[in-house]
N, C-alpha and C. Protein backbone atom coordinates (compact mmCIF):
# COMPACT_ATOMS: atom_id res chain seq x y z
N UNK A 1 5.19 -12.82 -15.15
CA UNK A 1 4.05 -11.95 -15.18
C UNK A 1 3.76 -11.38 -13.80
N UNK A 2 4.02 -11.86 -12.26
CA UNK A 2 3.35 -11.47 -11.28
C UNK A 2 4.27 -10.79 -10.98
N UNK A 3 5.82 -10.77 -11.15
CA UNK A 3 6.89 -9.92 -10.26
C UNK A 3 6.35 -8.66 -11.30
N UNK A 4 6.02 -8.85 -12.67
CA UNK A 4 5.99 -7.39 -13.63
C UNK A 4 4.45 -6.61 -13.33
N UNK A 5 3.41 -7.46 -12.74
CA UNK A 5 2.28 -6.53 -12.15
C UNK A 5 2.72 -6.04 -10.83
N UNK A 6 2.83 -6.46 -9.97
CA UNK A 6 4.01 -6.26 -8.43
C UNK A 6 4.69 -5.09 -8.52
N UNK A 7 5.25 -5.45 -9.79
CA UNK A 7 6.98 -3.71 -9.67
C UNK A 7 5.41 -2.81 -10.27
N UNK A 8 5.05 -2.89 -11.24
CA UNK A 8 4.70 -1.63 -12.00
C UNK A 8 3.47 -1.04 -10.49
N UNK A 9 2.83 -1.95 -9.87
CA UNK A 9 1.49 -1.66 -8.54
C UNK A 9 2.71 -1.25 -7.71
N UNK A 10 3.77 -1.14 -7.43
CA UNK A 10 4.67 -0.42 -6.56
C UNK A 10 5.25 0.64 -7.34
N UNK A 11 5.74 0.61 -8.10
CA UNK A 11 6.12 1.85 -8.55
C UNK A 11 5.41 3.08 -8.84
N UNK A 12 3.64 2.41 -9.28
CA UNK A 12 3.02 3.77 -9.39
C UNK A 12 2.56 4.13 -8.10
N UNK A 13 2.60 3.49 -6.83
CA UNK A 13 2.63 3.99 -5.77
C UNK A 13 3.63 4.57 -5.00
N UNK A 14 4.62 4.42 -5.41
CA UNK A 14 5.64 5.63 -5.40
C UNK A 14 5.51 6.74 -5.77
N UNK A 15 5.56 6.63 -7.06
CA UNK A 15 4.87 7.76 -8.11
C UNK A 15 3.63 8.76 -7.49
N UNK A 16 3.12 8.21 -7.38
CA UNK A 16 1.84 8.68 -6.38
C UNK A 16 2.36 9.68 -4.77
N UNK A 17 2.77 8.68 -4.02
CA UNK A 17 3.52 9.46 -2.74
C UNK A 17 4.27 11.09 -3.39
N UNK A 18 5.48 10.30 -4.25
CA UNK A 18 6.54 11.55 -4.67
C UNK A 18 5.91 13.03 -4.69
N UNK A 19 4.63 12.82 -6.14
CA UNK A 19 4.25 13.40 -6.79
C UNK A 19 2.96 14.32 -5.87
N UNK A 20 2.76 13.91 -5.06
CA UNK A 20 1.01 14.25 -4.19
C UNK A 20 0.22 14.06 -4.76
N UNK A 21 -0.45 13.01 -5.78
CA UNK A 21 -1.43 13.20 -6.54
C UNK A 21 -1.72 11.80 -5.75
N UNK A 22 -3.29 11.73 -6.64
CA UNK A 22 -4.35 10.43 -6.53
C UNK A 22 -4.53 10.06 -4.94
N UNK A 23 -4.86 8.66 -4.68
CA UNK A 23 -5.33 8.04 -3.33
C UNK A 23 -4.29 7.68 -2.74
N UNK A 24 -3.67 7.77 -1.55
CA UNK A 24 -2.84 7.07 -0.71
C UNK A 24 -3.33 6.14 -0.51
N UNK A 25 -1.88 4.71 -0.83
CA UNK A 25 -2.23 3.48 0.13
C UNK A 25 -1.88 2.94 1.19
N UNK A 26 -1.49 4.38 1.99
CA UNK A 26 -1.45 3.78 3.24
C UNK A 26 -2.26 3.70 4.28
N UNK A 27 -2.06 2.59 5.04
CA UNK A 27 -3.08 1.43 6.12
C UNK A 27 -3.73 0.67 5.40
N UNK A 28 -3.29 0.13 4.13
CA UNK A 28 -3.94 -0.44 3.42
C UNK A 28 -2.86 -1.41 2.78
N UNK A 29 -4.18 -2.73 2.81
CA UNK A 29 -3.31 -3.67 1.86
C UNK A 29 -4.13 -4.34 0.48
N UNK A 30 -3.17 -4.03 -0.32
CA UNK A 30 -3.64 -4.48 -1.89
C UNK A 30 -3.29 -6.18 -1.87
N UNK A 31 -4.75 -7.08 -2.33
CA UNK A 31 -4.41 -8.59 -2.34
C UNK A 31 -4.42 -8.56 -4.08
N UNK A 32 -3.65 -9.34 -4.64
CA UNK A 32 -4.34 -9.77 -6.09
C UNK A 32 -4.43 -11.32 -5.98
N UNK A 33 -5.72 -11.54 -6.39
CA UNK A 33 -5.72 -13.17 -6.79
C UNK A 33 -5.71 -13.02 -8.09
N UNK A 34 -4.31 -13.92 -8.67
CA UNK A 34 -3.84 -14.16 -10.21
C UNK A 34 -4.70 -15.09 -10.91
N UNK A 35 -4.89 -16.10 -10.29
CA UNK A 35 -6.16 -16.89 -10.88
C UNK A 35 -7.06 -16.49 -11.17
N UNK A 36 -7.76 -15.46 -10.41
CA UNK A 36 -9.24 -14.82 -10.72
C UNK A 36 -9.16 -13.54 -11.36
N UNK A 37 -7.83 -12.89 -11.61
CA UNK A 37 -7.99 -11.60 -11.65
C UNK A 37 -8.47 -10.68 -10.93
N UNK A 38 -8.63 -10.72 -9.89
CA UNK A 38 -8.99 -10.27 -8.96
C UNK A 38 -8.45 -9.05 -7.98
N UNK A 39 -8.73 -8.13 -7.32
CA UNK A 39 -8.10 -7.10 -6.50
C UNK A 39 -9.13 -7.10 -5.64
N UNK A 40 -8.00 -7.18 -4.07
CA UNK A 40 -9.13 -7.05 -2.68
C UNK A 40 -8.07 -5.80 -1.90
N UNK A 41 -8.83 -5.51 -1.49
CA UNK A 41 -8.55 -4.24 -0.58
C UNK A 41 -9.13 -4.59 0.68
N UNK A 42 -7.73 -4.14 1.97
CA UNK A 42 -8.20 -4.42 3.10
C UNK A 42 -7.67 -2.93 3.91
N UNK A 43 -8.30 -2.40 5.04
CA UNK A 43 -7.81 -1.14 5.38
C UNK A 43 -7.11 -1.81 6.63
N UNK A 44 -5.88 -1.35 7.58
CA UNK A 44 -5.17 -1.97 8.46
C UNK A 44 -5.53 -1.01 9.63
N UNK A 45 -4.85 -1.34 10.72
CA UNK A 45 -4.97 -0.63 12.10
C UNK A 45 -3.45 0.00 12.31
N UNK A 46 -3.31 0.78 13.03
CA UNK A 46 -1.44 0.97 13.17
C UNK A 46 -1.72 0.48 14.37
N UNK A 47 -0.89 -0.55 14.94
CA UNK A 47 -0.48 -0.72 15.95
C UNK A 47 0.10 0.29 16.70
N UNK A 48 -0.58 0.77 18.17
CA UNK A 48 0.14 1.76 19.17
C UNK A 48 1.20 1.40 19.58
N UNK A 49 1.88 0.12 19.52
CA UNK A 49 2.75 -0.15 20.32
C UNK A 49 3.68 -0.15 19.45
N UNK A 50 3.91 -0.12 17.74
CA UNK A 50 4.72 -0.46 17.37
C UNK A 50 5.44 1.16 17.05
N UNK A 51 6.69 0.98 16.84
CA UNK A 51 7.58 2.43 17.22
C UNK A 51 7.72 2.83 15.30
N UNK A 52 6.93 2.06 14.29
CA UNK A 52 7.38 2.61 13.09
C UNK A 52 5.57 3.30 12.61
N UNK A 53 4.70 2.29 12.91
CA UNK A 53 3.66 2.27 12.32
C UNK A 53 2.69 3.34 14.00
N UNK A 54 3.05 3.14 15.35
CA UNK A 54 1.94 3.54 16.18
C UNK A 54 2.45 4.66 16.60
N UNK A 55 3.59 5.32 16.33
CA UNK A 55 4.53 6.41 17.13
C UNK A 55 3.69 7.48 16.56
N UNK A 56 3.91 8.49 17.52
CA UNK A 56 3.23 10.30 17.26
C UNK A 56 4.07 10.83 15.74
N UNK A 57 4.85 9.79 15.30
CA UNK A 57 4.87 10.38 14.09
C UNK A 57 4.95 9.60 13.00
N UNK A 58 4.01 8.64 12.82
CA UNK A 58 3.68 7.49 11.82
C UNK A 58 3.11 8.41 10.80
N UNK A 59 3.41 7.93 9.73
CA UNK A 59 2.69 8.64 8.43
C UNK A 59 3.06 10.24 8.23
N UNK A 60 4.63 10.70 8.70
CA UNK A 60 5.14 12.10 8.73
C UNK A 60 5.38 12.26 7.35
């Protein structure tokens, strides 16, 4: 059950990127707690120093 919520919460965020539609999740991290049913959302920082996430062309 968790790898088949996992692929399908990645794939429609693919779907999403490809397509230009709905909310981007990027700088963001999706938590699920399976026990509770639960979804937490956390927004991230890009690191400046890092050359994938802080570079003048992160998020091209």
């Amino acid at each position: 059950m968790v790898t088949g919520v996992m692929g399908t919460l990645q794939a429609t965020q693919a779907l999403k990127q490809i397509l230009g539609i709905g909310q981007s999740g990027i700088g963001q991290l999706l938590m699920w707690d399976a026990l509770r049913m639960k979804f937490t959302t956390m927004t991230l920082s890009a690191d400046p120093a890092c050359p994938i996430c802080g570079g003048e062309h992160a998020h091209d």
